[in-house]
C-alpha atoms as a PDB file:
ATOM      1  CA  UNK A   1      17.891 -31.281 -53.622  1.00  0.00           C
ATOM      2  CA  UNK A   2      14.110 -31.908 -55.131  1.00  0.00           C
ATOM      3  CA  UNK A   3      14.062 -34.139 -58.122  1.00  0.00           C
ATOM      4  CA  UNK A   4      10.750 -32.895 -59.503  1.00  0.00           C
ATOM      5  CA  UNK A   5       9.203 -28.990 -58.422  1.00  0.00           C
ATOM      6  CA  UNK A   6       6.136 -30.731 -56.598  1.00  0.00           C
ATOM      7  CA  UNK A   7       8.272 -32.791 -54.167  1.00  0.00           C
ATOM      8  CA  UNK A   8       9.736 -29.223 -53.205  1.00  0.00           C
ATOM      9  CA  UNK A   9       6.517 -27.453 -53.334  1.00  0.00           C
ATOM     10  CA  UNK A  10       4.753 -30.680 -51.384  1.00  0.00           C
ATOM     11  CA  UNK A  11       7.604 -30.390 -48.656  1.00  0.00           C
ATOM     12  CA  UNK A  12       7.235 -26.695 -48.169  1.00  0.00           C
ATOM     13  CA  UNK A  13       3.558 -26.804 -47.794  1.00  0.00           C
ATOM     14  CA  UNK A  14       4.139 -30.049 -44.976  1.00  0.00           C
ATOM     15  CA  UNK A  15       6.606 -27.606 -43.358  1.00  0.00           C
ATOM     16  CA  UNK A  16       4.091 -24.561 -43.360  1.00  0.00           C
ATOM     17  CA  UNK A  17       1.554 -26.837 -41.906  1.00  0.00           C
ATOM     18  CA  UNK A  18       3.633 -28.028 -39.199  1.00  0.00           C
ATOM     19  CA  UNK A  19       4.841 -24.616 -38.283  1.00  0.00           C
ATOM     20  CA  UNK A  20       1.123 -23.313 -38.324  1.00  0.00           C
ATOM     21  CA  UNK A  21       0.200 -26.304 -36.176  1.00  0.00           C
ATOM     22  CA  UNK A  22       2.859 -25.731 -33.594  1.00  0.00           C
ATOM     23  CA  UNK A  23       1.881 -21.931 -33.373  1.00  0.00           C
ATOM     24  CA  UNK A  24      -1.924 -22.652 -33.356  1.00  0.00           C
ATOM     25  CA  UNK A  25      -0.477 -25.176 -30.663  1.00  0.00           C
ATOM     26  CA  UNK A  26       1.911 -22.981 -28.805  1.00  0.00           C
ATOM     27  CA  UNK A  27      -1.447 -20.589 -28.642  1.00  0.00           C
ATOM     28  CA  UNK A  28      -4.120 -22.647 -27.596  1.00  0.00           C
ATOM     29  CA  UNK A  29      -1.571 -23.345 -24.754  1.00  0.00           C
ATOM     30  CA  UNK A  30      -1.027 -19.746 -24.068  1.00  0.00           C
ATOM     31  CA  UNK A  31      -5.441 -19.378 -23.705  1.00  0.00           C
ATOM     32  CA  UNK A  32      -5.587 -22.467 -21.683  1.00  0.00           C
ATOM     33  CA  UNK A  33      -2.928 -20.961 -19.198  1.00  0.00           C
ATOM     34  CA  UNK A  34      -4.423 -17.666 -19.356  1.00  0.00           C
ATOM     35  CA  UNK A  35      -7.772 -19.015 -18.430  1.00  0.00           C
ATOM     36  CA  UNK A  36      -6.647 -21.172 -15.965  1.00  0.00           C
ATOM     37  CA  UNK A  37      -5.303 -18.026 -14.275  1.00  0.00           C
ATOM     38  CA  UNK A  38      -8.486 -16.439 -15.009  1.00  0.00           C
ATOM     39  CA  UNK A  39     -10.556 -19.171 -13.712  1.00  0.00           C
ATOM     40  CA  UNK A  40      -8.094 -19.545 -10.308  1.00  0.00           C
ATOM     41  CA  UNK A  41      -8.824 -15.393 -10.083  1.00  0.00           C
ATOM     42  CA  UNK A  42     -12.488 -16.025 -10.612  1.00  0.00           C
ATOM     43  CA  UNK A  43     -12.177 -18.917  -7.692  1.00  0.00           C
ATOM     44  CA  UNK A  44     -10.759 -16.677  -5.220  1.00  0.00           C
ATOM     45  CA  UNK A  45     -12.179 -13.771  -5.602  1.00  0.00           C
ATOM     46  CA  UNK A  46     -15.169 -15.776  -4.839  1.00  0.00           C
ATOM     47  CA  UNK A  47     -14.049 -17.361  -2.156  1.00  0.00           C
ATOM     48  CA  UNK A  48     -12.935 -13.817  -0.521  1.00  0.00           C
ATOM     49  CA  UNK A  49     -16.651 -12.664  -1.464  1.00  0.00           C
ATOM     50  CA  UNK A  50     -18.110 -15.280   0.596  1.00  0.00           C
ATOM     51  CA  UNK A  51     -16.433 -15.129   2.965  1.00  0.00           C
ATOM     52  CA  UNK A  52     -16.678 -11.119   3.559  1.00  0.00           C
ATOM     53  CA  UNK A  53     -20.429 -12.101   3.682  1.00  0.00           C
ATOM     54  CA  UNK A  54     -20.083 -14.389   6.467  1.00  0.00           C
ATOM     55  CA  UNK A  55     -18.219 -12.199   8.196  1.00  0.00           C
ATOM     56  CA  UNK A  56     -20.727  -9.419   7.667  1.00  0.00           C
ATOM     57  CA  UNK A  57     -23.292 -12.135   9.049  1.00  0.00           C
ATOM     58  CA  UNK A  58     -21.146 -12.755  11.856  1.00  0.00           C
ATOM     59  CA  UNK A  59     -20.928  -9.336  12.986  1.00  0.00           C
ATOM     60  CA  UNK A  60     -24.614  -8.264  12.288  1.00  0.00           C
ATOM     61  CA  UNK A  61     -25.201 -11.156  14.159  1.00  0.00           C
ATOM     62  CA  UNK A  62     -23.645 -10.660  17.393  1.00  0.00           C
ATOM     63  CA  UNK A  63     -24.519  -6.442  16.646  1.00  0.00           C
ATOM     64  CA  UNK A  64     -28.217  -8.223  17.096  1.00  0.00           C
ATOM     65  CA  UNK A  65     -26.965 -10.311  20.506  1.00  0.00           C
ATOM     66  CA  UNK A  66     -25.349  -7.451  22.120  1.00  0.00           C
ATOM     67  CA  UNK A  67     -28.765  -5.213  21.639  1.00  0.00           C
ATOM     68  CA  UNK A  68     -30.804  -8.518  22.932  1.00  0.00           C
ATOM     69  CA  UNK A  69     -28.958  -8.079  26.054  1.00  0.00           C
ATOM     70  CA  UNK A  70     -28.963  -5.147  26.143  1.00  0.00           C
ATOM     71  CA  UNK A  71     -32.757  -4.870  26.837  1.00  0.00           C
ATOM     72  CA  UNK A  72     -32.577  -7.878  29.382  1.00  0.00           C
ATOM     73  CA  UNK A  73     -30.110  -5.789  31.509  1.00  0.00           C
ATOM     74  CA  UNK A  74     -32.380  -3.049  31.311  1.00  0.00           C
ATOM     75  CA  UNK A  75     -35.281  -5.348  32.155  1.00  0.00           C
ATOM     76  CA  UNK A  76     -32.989  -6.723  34.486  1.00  0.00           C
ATOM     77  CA  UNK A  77     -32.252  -3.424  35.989  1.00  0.00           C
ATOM     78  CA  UNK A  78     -35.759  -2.404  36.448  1.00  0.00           C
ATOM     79  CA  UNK A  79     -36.985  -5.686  38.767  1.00  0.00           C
ATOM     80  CA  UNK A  80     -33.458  -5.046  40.464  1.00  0.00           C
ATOM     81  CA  UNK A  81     -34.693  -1.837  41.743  1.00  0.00           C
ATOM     82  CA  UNK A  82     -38.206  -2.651  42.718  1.00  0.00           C
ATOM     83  CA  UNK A  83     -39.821  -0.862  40.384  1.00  0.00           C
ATOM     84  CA  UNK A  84     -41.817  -3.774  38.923  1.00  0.00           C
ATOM     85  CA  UNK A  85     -41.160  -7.722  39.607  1.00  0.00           C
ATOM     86  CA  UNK A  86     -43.606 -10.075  38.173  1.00  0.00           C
ATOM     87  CA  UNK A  87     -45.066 -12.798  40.544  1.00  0.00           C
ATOM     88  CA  UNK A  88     -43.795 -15.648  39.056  1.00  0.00           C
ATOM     89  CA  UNK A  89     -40.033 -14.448  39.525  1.00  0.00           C
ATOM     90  CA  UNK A  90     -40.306 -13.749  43.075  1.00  0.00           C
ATOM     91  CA  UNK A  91     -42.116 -17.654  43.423  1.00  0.00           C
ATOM     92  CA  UNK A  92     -38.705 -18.536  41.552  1.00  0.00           C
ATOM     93  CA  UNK A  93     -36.109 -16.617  43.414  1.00  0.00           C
ATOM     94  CA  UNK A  94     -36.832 -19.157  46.887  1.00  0.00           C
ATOM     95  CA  UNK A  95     -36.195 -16.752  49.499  1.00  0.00           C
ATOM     96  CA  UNK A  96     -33.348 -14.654  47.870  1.00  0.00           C
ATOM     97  CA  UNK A  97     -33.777 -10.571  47.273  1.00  0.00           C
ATOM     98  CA  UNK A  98     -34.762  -9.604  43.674  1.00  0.00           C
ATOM     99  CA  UNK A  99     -31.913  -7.544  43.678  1.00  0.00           C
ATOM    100  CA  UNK A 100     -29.309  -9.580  44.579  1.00  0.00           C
ATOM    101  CA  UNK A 101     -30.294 -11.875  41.630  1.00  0.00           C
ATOM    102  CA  UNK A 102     -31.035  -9.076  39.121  1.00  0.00           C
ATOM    103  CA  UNK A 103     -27.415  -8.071  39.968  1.00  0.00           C
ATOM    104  CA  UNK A 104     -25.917 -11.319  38.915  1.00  0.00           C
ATOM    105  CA  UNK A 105     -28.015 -11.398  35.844  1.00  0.00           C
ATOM    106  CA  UNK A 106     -27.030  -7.612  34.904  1.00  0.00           C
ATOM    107  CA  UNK A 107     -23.267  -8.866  35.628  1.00  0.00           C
ATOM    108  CA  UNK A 108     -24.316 -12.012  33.467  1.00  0.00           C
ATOM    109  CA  UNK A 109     -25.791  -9.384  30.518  1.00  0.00           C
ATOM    110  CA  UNK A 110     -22.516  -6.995  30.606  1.00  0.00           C
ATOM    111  CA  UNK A 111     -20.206 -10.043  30.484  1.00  0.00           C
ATOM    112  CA  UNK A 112     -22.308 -10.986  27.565  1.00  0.00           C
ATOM    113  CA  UNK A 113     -21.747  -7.821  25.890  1.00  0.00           C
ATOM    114  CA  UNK A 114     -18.283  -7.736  25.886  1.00  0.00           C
ATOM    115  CA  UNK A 115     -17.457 -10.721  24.805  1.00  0.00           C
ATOM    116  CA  UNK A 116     -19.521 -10.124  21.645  1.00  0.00           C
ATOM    117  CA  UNK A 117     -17.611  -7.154  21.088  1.00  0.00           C
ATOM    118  CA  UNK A 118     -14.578  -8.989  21.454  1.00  0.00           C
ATOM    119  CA  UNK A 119     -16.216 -11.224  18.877  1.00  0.00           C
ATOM    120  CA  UNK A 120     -17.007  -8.195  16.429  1.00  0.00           C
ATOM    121  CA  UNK A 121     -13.476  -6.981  17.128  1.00  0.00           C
ATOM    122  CA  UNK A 122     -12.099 -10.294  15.845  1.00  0.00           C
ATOM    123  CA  UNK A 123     -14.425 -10.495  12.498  1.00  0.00           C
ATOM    124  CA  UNK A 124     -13.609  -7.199  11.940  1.00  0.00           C
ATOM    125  CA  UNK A 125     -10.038  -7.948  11.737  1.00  0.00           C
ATOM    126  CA  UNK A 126     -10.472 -11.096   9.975  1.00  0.00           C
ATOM    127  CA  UNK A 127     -12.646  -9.057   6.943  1.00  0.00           C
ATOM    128  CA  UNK A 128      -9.645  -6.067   6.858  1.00  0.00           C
ATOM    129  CA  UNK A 129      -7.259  -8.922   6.188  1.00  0.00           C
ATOM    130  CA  UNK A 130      -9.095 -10.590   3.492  1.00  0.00           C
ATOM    131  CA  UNK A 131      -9.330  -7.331   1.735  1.00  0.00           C
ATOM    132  CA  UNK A 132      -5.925  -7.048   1.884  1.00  0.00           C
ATOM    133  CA  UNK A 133      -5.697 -10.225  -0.243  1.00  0.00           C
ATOM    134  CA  UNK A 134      -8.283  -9.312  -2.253  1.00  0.00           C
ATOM    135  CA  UNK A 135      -5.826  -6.330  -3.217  1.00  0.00           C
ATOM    136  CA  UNK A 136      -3.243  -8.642  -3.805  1.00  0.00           C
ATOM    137  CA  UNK A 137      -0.677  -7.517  -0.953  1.00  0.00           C
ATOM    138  CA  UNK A 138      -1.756  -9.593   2.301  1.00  0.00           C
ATOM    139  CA  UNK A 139       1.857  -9.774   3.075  1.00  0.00           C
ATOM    140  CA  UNK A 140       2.027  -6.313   5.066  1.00  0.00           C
ATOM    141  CA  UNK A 141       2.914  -5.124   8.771  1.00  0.00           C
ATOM    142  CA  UNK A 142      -0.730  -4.306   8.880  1.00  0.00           C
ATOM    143  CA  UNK A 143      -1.920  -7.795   8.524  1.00  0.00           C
ATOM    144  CA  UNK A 144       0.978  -9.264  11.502  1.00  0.00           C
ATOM    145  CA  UNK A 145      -0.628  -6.217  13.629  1.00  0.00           C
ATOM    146  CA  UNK A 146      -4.107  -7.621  12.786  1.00  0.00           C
ATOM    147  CA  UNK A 147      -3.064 -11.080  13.491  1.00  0.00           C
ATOM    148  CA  UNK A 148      -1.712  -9.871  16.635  1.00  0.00           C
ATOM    149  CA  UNK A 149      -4.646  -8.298  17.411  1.00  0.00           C
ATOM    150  CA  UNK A 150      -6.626 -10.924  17.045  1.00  0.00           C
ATOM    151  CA  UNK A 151      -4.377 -13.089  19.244  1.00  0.00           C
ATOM    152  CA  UNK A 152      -5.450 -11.036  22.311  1.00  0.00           C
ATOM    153  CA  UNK A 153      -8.805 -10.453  21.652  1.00  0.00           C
ATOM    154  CA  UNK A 154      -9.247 -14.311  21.360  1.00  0.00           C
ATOM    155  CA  UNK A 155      -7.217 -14.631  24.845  1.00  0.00           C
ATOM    156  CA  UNK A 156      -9.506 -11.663  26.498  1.00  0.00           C
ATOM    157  CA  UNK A 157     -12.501 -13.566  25.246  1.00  0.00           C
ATOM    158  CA  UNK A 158     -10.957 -16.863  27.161  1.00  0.00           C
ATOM    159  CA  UNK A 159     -10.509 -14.274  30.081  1.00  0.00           C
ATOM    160  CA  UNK A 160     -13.818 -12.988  30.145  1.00  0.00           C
ATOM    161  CA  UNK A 161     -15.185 -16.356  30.276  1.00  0.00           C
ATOM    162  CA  UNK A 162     -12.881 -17.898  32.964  1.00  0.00           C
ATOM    163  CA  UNK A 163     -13.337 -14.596  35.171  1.00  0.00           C
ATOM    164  CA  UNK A 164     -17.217 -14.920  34.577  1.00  0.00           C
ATOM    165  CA  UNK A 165     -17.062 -18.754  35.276  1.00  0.00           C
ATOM    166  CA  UNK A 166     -15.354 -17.900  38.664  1.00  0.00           C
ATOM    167  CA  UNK A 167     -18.085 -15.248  39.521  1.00  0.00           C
ATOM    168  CA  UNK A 168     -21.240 -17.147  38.637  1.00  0.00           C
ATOM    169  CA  UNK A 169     -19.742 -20.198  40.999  1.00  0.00           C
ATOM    170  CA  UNK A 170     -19.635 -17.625  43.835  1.00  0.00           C
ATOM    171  CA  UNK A 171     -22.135 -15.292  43.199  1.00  0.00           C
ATOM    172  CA  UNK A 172     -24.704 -17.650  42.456  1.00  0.00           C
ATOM    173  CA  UNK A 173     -26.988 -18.916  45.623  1.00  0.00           C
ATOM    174  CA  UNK A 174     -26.685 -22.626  45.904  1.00  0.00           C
ATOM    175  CA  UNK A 175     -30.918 -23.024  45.770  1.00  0.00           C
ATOM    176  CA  UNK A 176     -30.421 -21.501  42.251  1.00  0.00           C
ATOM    177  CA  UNK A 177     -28.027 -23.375  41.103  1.00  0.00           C
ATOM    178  CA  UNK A 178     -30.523 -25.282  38.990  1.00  0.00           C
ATOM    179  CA  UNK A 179     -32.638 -22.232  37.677  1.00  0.00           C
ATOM    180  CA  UNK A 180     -30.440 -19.690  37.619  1.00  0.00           C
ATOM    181  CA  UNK A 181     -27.442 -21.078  34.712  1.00  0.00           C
ATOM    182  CA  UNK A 182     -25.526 -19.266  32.544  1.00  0.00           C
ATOM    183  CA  UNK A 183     -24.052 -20.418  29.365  1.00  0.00           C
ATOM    184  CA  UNK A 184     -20.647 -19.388  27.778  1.00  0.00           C
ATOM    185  CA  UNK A 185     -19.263 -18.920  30.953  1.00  0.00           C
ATOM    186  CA  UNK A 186     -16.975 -21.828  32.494  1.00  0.00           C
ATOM    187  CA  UNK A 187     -13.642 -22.835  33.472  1.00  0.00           C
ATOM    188  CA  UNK A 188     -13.431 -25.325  30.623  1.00  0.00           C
ATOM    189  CA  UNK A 189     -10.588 -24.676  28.495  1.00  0.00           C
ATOM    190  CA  UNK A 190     -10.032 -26.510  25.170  1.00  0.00           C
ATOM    191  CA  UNK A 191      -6.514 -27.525  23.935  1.00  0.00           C
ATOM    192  CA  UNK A 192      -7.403 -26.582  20.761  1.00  0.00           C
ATOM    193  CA  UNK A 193      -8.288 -23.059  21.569  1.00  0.00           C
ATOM    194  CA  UNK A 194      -4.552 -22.960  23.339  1.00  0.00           C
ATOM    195  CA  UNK A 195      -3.221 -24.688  19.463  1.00  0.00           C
ATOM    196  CA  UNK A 196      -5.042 -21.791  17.670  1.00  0.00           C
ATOM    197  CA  UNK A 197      -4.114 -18.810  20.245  1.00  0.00           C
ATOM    198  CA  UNK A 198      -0.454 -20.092  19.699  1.00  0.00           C
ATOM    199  CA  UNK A 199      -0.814 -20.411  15.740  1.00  0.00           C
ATOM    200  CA  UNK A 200      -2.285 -17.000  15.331  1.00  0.00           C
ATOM    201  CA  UNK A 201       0.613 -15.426  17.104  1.00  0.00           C
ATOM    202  CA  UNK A 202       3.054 -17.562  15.025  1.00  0.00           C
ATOM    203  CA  UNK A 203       0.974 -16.282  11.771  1.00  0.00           C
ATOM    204  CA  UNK A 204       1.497 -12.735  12.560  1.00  0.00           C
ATOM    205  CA  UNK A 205       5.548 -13.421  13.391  1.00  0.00           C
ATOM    206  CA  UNK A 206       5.565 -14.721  10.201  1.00  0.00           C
ATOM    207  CA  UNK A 207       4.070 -12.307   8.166  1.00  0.00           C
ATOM    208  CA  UNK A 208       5.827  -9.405  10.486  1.00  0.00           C
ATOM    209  CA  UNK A 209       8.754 -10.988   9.036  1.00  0.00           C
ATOM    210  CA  UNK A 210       8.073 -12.070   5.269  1.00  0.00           C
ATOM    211  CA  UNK A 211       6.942  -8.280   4.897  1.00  0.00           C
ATOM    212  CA  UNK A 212      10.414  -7.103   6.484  1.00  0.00           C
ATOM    213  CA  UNK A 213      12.450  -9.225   4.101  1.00  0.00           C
ATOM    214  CA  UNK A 214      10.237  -7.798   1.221  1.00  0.00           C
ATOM    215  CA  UNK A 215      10.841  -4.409   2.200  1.00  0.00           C
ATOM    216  CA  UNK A 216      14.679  -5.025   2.625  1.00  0.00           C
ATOM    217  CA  UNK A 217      14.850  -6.657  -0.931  1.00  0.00           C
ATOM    218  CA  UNK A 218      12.794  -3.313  -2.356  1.00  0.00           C
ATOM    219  CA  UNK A 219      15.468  -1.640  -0.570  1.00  0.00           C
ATOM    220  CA  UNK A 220      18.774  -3.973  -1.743  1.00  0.00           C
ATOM    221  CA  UNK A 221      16.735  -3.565  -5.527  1.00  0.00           C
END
């Protein structure tokens, strides 16, 4: 086929060259996958890591709230009962018993407490998913019994505030309207909070039921 030994030698080499090309070729696009992978693992475990911290922040955040109020209801409870009320609150209280207003901010202070529990309830929920996809299996009955979870808590937070709302509008004298205010509580509700109740609940049908097909496949395999 080769008129002279060096044509047949010369094509050989060309061949060997273009094989080792395509394999250095075929390999450099075997590392560039593999570190894209790495570099999308790298990515979200990041992103998982941050966000744990904020919801560590978030808790030890409303953790610090709930003790704040904590000492204000105590506070709260001690003027109540006459033990010691400064001056300047009885100038403020126009006519109405220390008590009777120590009551509704002690009411105001509990209400305040729960709902950041509610709140700590909900990160804490949030954080057990996200370690489930740091893991690598987020699709598990666990998680649509977290989402779940969450669904309610978010709804008994809406509660709270609508119940408290109600209270504070009765409660509350009418010549303190204007120096005695609460805020968080109200009869306001947002659409959006309705959208996201609503989409949480879908979340957790949907992961109640992509973790029941799983398990029947495991099963079928």
């Amino acid at each position: 086929l080769f008129p002279h030994k060096a044509w047949k030698n010369s094509v050989i080499d060309g061949l060997a060259v273009i094989i080792v090309i395509r394999y250095i070729d075929s390999r450099n696009s075997i590392t560039l996958t593999l570190n894209f992978d790495k570099e999308a693992s790298v990515t979200q475990t990041r992103l998982f890591t941050i966000t744990g911290w904020l919801l560590n922040a978030a808790m030890i955040v409303c953790a610090f709230g709930g003790v704040i109020l904590g000492f204000v209801l105590v506070i709260a409870t001690v003027m109540g009962t006459g033990l010691w009320t400064p001056p300047e609150v009885v100038k403020q209280l126009e006519g109405v018993r220390a008590g009777y207003v120590m009551m509704i901010v002690g009411l105001a202070c509990l209400a305040g407490m729960i709902l950041l529990a509610l709140a700590i309830l909900v990160f804490r929920a949030i954080q057990q998913i996200v370690g489930s996809a740091i893991s690598g299996d987020p699709f598990v009955v666990e998680n649509a019994d977290r989402l779940s979870r969450i669904g309610w808590l978010v709804v008994a937070i809406y509660g709270v505030q609508f119940a408290m709302g109600v209270a504070m509008g009765v409660l509350v004298p009418p010549q303190l309207k204007d120096n005695l205010k609460f805020g968080g509580f109200g009869l306001d509700f947002s659409p959006l909070g309705l959208l996201a109740i609503l989409l949480v609940f879908v979340l957790a049908q949907i992961f109640r039921h992509g973790s029941e097909m799983r398990a029947e496949l495991e099963g079928t395999v």
